[in-house]
N, C-alpha and C. Protein backbone atom coordinates (compact mmCIF):
# COMPACT_ATOMS: atom_id res chain seq x y z
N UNK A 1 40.82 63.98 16.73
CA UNK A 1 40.04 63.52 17.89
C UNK A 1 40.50 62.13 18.30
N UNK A 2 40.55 61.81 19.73
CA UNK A 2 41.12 60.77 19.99
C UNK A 2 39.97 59.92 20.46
N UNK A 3 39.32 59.25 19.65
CA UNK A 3 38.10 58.67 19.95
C UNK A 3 38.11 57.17 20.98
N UNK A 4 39.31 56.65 21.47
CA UNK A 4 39.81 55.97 22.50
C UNK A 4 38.84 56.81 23.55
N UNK A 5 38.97 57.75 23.73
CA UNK A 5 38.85 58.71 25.25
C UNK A 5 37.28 58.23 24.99
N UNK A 6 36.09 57.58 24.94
CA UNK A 6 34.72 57.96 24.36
C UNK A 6 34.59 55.89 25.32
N UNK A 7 35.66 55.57 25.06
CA UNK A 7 35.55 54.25 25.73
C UNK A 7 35.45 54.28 27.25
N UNK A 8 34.63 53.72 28.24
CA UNK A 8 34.03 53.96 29.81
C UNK A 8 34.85 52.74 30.03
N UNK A 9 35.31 52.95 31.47
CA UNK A 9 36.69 52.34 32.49
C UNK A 9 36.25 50.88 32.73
N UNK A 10 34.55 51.37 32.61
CA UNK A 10 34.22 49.70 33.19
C UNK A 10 32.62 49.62 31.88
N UNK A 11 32.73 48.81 31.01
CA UNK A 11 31.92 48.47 29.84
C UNK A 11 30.35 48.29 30.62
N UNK A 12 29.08 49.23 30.54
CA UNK A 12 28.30 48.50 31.22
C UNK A 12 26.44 48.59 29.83
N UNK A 13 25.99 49.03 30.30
CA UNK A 13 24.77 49.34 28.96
C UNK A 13 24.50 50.32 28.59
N UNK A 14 24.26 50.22 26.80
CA UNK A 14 24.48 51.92 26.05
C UNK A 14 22.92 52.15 26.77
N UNK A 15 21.56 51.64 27.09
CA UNK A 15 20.52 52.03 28.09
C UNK A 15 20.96 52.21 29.31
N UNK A 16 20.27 53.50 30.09
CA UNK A 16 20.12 53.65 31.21
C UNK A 16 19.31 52.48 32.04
N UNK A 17 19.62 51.83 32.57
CA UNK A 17 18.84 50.36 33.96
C UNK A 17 19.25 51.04 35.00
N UNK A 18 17.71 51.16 35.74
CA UNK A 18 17.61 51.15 37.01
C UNK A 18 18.22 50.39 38.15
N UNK A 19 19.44 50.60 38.53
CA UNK A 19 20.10 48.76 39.25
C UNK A 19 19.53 48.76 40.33
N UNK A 20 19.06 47.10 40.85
CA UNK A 20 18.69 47.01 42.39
C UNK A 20 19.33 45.71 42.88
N UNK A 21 19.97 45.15 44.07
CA UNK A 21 20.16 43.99 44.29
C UNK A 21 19.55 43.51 45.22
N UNK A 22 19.47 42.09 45.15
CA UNK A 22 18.10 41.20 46.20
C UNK A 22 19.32 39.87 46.12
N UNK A 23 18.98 39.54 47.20
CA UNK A 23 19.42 38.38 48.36
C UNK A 23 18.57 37.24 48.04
N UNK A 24 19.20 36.11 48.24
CA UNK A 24 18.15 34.75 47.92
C UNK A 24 18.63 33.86 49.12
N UNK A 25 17.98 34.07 50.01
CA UNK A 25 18.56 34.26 51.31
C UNK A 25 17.89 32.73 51.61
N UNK A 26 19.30 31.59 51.82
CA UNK A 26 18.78 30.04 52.04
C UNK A 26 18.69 30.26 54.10
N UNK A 27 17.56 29.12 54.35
CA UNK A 27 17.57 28.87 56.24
C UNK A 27 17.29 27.81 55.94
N UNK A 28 18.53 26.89 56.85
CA UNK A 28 17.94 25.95 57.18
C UNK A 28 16.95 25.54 58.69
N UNK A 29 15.57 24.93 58.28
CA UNK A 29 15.12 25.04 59.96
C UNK A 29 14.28 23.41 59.56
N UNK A 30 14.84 22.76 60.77
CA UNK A 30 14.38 21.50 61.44
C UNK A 30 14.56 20.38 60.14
N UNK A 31 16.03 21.20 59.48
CA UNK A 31 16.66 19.92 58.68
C UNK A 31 16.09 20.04 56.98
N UNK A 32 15.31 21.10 57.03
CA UNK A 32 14.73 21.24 55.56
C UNK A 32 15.26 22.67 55.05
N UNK A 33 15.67 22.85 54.31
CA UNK A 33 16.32 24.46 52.98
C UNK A 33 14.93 24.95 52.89
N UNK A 34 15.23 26.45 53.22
CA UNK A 34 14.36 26.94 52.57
C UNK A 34 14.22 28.64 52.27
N UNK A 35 14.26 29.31 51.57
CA UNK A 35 14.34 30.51 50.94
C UNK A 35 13.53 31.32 51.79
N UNK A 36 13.97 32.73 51.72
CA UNK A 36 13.18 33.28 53.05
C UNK A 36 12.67 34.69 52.22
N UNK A 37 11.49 34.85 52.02
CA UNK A 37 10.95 35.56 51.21
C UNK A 37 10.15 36.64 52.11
N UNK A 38 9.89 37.85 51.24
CA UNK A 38 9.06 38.93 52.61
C UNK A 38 7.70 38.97 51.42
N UNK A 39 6.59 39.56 52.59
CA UNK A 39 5.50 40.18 51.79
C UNK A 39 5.73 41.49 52.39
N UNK A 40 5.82 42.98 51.32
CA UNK A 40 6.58 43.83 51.43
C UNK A 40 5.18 44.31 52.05
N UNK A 41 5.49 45.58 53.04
CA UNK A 41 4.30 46.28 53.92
C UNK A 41 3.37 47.10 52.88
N UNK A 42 2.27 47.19 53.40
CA UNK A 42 1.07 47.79 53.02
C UNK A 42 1.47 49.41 52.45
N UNK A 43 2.28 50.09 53.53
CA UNK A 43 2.37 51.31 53.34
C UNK A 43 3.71 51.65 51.81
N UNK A 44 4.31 50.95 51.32
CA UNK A 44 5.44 51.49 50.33
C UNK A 44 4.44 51.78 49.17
N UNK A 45 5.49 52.70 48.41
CA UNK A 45 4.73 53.38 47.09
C UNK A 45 4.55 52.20 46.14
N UNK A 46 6.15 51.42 45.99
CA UNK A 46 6.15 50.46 45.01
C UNK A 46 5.69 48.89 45.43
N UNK A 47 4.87 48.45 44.60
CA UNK A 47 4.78 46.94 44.81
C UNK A 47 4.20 46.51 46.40
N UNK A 48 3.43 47.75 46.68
CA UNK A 48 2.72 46.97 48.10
C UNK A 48 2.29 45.72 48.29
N UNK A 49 2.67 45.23 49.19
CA UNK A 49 1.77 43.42 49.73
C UNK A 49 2.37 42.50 48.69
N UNK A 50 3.36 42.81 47.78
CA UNK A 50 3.44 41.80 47.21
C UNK A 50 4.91 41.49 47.65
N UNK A 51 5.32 39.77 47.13
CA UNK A 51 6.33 39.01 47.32
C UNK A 51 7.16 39.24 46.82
N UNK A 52 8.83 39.82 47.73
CA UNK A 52 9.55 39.43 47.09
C UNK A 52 11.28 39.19 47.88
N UNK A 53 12.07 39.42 47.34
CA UNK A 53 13.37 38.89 48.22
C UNK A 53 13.83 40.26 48.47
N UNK A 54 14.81 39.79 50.12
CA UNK A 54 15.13 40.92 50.46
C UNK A 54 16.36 41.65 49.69
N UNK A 55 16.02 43.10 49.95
CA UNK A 55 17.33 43.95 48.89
C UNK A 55 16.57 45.13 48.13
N UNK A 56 17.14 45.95 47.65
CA UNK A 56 16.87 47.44 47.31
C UNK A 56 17.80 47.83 46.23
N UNK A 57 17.68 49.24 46.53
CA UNK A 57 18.39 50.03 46.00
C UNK A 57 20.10 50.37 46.30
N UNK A 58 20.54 50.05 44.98
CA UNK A 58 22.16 50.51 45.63
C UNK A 58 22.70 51.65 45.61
N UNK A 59 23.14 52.25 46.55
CA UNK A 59 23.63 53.45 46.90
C UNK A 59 24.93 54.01 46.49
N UNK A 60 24.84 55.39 46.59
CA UNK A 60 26.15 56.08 45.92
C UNK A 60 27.76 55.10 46.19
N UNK A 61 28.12 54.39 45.66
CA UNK A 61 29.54 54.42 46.39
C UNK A 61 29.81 52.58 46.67
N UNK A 62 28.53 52.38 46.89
CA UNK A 62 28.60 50.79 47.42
C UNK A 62 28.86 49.60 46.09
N UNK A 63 29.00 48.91 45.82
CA UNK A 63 28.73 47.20 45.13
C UNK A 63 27.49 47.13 45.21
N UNK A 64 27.07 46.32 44.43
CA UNK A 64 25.87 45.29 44.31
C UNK A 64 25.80 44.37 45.41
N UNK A 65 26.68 44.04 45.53
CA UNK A 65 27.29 42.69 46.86
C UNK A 65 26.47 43.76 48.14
N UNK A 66 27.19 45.01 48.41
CA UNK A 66 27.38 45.44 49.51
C UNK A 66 26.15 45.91 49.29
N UNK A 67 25.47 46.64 48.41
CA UNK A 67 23.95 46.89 48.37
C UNK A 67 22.82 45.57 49.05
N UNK A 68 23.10 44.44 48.41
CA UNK A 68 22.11 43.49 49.07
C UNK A 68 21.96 42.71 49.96
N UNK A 69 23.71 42.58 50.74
CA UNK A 69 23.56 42.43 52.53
C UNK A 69 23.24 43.43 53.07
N UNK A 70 23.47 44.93 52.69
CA UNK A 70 22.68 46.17 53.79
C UNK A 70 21.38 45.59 53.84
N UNK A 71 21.04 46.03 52.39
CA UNK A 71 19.03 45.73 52.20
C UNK A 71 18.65 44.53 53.34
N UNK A 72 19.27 43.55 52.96
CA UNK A 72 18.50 42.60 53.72
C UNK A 72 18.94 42.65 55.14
N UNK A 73 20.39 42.97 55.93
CA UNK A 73 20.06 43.59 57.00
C UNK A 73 19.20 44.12 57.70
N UNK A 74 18.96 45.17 57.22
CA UNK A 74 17.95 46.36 57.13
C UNK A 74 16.70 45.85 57.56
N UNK A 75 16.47 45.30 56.55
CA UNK A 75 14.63 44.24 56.36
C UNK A 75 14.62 43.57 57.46
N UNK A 76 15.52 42.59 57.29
CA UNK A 76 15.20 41.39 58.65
C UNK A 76 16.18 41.77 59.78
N UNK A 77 16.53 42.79 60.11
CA UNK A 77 16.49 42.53 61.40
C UNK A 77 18.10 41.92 61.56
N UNK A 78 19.05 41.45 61.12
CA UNK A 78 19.97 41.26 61.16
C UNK A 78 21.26 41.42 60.79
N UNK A 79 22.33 40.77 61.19
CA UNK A 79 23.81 41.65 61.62
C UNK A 79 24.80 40.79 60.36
N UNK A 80 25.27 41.48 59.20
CA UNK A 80 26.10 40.33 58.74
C UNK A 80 26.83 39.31 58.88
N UNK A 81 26.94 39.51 60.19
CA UNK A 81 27.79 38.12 60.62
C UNK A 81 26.78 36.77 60.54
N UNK A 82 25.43 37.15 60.56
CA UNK A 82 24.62 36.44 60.62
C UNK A 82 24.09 35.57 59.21
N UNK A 83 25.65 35.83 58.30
CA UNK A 83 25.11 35.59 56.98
C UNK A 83 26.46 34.92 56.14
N UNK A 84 25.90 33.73 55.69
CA UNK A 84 27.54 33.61 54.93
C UNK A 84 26.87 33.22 53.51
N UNK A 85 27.94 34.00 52.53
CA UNK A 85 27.90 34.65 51.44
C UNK A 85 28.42 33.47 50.36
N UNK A 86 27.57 33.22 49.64
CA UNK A 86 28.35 32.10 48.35
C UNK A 86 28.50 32.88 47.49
N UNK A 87 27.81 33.75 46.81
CA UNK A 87 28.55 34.10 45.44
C UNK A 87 27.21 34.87 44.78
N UNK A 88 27.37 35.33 43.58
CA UNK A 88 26.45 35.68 42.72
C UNK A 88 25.67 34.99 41.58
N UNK A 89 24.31 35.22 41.68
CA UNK A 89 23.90 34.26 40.58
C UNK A 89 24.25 35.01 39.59
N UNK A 90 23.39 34.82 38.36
CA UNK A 90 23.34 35.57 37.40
C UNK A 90 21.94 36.39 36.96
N UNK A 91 22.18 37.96 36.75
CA UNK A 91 21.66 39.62 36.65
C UNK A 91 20.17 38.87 35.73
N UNK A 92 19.32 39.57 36.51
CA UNK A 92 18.23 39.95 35.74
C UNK A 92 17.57 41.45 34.97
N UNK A 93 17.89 41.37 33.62
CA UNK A 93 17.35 42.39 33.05
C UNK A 93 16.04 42.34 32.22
N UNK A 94 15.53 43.64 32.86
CA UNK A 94 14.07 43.60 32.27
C UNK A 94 13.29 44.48 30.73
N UNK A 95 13.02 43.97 30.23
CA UNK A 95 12.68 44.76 28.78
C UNK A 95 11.87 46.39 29.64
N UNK A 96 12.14 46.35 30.57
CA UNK A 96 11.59 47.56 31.41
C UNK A 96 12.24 48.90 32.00
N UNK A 97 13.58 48.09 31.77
CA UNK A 97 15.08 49.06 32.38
C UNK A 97 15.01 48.67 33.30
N UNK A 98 14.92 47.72 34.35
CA UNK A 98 15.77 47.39 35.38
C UNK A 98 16.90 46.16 35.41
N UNK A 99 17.67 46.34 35.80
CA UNK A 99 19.02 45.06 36.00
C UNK A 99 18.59 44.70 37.62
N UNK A 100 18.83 44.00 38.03
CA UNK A 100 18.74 43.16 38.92
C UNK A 100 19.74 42.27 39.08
N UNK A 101 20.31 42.34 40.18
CA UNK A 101 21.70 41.55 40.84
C UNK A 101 21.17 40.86 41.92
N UNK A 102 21.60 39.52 41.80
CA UNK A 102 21.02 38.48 42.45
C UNK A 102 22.35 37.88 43.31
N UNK A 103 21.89 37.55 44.60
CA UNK A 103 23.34 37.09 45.35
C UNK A 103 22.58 36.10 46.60
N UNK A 104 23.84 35.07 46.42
CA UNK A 104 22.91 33.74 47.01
C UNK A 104 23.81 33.72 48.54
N UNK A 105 22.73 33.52 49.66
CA UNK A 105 23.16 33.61 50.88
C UNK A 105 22.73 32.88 51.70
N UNK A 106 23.39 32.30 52.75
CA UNK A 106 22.39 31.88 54.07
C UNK A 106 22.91 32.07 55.18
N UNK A 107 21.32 31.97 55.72
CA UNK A 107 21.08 32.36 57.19
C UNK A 107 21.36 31.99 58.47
N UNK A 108 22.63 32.08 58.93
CA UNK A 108 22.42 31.26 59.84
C UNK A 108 21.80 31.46 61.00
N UNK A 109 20.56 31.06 61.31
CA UNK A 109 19.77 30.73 62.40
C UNK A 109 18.87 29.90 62.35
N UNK A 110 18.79 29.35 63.67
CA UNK A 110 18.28 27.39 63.12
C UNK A 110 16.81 27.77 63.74
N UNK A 111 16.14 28.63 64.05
CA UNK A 111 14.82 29.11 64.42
C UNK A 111 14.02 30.21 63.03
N UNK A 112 12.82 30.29 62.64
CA UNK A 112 12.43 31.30 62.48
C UNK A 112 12.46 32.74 62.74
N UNK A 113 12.42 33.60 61.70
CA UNK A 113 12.66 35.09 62.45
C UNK A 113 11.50 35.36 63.16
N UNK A 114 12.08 36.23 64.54
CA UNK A 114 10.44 36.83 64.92
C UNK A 114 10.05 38.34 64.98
N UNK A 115 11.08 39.00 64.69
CA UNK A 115 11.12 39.97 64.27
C UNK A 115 11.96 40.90 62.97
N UNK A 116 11.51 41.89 62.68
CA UNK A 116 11.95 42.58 61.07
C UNK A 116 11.47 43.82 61.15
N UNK A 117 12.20 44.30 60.03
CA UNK A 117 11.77 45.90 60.08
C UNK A 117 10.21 46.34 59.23
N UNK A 118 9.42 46.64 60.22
CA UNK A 118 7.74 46.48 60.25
C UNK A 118 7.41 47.82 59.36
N UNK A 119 8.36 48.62 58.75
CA UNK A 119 7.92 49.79 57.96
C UNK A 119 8.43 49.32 56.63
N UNK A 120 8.89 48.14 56.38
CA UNK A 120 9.06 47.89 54.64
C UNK A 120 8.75 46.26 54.80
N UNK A 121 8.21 45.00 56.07
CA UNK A 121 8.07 43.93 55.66
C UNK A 121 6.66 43.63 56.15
N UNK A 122 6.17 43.27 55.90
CA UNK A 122 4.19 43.18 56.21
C UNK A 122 4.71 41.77 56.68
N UNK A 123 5.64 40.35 56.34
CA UNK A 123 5.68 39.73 57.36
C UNK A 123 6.50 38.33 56.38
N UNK A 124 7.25 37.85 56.99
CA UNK A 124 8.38 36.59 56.65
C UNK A 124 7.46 35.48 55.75
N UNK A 125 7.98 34.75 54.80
CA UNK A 125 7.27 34.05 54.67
C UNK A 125 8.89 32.70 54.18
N UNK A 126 8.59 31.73 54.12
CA UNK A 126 9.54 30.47 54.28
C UNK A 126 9.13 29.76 52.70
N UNK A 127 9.66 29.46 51.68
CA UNK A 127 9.17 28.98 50.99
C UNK A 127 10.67 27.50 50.69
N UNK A 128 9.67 26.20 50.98
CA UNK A 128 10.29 25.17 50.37
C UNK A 128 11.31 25.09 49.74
N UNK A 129 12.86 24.88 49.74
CA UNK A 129 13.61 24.61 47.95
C UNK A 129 13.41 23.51 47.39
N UNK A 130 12.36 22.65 48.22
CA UNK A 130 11.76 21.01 47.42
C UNK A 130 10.72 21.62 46.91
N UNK A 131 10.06 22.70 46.53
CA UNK A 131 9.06 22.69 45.85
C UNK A 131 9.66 24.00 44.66
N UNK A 132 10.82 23.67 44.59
CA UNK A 132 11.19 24.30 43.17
C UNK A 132 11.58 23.38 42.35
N UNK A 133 11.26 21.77 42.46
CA UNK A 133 11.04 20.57 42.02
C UNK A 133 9.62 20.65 41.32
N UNK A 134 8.54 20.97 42.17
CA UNK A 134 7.52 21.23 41.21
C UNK A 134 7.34 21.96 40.14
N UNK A 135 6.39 21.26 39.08
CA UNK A 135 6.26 22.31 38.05
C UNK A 135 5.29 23.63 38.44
N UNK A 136 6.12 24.73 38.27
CA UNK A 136 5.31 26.00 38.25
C UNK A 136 3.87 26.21 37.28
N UNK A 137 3.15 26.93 37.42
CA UNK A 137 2.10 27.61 36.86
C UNK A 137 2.90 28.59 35.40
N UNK A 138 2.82 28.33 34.14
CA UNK A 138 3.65 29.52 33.16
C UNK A 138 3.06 29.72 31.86
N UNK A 139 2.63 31.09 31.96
CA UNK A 139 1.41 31.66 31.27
C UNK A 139 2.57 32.75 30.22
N UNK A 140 2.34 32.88 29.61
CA UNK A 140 3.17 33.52 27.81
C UNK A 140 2.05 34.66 28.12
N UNK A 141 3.00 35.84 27.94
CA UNK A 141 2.36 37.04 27.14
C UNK A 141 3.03 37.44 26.24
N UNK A 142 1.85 37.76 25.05
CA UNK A 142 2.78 38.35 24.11
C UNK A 142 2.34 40.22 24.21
N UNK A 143 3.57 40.80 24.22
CA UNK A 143 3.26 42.17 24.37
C UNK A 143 4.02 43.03 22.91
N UNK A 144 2.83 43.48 21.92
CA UNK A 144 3.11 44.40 20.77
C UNK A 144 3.07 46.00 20.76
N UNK A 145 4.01 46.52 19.75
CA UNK A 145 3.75 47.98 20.15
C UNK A 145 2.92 48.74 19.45
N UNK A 146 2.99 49.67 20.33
CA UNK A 146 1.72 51.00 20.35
C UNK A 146 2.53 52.07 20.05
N UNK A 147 2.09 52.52 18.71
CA UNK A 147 3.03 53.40 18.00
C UNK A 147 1.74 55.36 18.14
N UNK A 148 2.61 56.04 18.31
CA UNK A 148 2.03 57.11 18.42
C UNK A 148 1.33 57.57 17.18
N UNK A 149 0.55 58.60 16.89
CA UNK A 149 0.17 59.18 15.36
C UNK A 149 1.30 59.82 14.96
N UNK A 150 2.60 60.45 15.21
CA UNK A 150 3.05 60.67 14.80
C UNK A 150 4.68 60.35 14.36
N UNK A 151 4.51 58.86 14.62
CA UNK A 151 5.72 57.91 14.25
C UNK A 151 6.07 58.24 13.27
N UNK A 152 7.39 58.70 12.46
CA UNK A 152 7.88 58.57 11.17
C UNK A 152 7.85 57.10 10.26
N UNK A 153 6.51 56.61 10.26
CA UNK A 153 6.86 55.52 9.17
C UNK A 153 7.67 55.42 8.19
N UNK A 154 6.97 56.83 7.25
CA UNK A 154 7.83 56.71 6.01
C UNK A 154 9.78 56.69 6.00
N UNK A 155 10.44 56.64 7.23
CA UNK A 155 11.63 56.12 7.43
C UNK A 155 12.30 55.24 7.21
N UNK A 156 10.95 54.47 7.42
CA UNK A 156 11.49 52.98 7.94
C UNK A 156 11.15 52.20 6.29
N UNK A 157 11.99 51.39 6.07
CA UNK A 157 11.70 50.59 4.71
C UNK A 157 10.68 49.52 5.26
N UNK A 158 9.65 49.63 4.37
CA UNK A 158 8.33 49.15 4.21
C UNK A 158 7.22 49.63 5.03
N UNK A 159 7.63 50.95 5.66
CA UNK A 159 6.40 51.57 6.04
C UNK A 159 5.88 51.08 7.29
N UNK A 160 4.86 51.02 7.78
CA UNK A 160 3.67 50.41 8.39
C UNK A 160 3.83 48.62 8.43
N UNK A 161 4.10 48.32 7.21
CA UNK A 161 4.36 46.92 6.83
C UNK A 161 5.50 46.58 7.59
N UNK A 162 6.17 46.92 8.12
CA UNK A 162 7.61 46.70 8.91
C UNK A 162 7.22 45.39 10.11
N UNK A 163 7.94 44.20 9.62
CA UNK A 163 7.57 43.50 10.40
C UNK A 163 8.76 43.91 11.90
N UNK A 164 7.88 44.43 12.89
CA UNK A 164 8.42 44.67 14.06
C UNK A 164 8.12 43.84 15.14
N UNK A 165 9.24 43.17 16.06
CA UNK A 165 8.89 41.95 16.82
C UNK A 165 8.23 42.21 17.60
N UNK A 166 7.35 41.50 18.39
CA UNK A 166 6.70 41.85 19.70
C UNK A 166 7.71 40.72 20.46
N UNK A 167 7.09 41.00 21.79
CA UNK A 167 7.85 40.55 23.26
C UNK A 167 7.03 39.52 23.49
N UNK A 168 8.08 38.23 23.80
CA UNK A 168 7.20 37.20 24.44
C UNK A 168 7.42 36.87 25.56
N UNK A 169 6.64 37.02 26.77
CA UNK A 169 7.67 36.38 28.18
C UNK A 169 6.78 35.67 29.10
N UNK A 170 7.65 34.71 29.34
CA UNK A 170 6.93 33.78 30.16
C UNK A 170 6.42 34.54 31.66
N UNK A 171 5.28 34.37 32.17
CA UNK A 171 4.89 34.68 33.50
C UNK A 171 4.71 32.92 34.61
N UNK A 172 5.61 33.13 35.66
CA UNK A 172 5.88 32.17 36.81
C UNK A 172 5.16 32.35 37.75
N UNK A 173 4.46 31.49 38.40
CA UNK A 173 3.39 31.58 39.25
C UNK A 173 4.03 30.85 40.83
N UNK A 174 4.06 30.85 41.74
CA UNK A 174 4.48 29.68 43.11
C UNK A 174 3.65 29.81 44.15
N UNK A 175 2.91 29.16 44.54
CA UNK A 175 1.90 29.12 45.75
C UNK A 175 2.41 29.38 47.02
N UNK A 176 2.46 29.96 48.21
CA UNK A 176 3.19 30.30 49.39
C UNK A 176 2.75 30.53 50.04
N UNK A 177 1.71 29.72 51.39
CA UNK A 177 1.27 30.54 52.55
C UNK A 177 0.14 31.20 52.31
N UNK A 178 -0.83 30.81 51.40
CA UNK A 178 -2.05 31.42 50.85
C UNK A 178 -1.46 32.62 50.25
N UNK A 179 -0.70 33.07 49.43
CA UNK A 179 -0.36 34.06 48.66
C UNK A 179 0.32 33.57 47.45
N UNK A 180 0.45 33.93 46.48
CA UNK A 180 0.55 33.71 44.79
C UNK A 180 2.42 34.80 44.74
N UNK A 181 2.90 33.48 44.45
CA UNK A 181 4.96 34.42 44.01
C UNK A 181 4.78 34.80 42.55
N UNK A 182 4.99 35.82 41.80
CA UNK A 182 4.62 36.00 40.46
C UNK A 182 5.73 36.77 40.52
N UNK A 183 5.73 37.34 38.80
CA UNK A 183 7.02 38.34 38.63
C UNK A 183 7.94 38.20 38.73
N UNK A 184 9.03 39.31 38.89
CA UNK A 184 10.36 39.09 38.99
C UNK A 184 10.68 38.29 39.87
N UNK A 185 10.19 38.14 41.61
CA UNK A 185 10.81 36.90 42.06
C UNK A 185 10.50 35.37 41.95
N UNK A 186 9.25 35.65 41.22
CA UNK A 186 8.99 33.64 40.50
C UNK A 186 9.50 33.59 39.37
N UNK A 187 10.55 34.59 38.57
CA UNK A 187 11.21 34.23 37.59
C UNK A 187 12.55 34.09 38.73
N UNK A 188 12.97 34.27 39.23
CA UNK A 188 14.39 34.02 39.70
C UNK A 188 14.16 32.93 40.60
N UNK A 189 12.88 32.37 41.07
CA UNK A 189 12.72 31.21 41.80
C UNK A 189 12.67 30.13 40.69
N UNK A 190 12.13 30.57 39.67
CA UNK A 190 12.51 29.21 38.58
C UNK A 190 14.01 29.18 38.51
N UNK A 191 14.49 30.59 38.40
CA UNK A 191 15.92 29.98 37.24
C UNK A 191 16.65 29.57 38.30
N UNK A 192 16.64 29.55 40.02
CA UNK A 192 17.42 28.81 40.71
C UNK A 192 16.76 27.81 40.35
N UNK A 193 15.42 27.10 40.36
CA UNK A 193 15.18 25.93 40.72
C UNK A 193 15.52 25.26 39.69
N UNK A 194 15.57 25.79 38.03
CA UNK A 194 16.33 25.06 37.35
C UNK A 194 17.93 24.66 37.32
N UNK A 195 18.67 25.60 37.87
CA UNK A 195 19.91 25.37 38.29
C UNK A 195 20.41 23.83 39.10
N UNK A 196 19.39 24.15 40.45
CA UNK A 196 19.27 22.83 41.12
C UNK A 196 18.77 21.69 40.27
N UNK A 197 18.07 21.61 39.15
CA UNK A 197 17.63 20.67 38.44
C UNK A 197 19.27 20.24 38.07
N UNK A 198 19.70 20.71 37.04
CA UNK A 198 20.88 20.63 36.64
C UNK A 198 21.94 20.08 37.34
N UNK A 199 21.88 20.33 38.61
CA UNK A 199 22.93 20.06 39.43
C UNK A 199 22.49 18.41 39.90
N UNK A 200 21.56 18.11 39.57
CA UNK A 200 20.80 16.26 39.74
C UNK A 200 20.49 15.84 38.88
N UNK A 201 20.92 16.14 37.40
CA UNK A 201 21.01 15.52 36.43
C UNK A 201 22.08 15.07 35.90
C-alpha cells in the first residue's frame, strides 16, 4: 500500500468546519475610520437581529477572498470596484466547527450607505475604530462536559476520575447605537483592536 496517496493536495482539518467568510469593511466619513457593521433582518433562520459583519457562505468553486467581497456586495448594495482590498486577517475557529475567514477592506464612499439588501440587513450600523481603544465588557465562561449514560468509562484510565478539561472562553461585549456587539463579531472586534494597539506601542 502506498500510504503517500492518503496525504490531501492542500493540508486543511482532520474535523469537518463549517467555512464562512466576513469582511471588516473600514469607511472613512467626515475624517473619522470606522467599521461598517449590519444588524442582520428579522426574517433569517440564523442569528436574527443580531450584529454582525458582512459575508456568508462560500460557494462551490470560489476562495474565501472571493466568498466575502460577493457576501458583502450582495448585503450592501455594492459593486467591487467600490472596495479596495488589504489582505487577510487571521481565521477564526470555533470549539463549535466553524472556521471563519476574516478579510480587511475599505469602502470607498465618503457618505453613509442609504441603501442595502432589505431581505438579509435590518439596517447599517457605523461603529468607531477609536472605540476599540476602549476597554470592552469580558465575561469567562467556563463550559464542562455532559457525558451520556452510556459513555465507555471503563476505557479510559481512571474511569470517571479522568481529569477532562473544560472550555474556557472569554465573552466580548461593544455598545453600538443602542444595541450590544457580542460573539463572534466582538471577538474579532477585539482581536483587530488589539492589533491596532500593537501597532502604537
Amino acid at each position: 500500500m502506498d500510504y503517500k496517496q492518503v496525504l490531501p493536495e492542500r493540508p486543511g482539518h482532520i474535523e469537518n468546519y463549517k467555512k464562512f467568510s466576513v469582511a471588516l469593511v473600514l469607511q472613512e466619513l467626515d475624517g473619522k475610520d470606522y467599521i461598517v457593521l449590519e444588524q442582520r433582518s428579522a426574517n433569517l433562520n440564523a442569528q436574527p437581529c443580531e450584529i454582525s459583519f458582512p459575508g456568508g457562505s462560500i460557494e462551490e468553486g470560489e476562495s474565501d477572498k472571493e466568498a466575502a467581497i460577493r457576501e458583502t456586495c450582495e448585503e450592501l448594495l455594492i459593486d467591487p470596484q467600490d472596495l479596495d482590498y488589504y489582505g487577510q486577517l487571521d481565521s477564526l475557529i470555533t470549539s463549535y466547527g466553524i472556521e471563519l475567514s476574516v478579510f480587511l477592506m475599505r469602502l470607498n464612499k465618503d457618505r453613509p450607505l442609504e441603501r442595502w439588501n432589505k431581505d438579509e440587513v435590518e439596517k447599517i450600523l457605523y461603529f468607531p475604530v477609536s472605540d476599540l481603544k476602549k476597554e470592552a465588557p469580558i465575561h469567562q465562561v467556563e463550559t464542562h462536559h455532559k457525558f451520556p449514560e452510556d459513555f465507555p468509562f471503563e476505557y479510559i484510565q481512571g474511569g470517571r476520575n479522568y481529569p477532562f478539561k473544560s472550555l474556557k472562553q472569554n465573552f466580548y461585549f461593544y455598545h453600538i447605537e443602542g444595541v450590544w456587539v457580542w460573539g463572534l463579531t466582538a471577538r474579532i472586534l477585539y482581536y483587530f483592536g488589539e492589533k491596532l494597539k500593537d501597532l502604537e506601542s
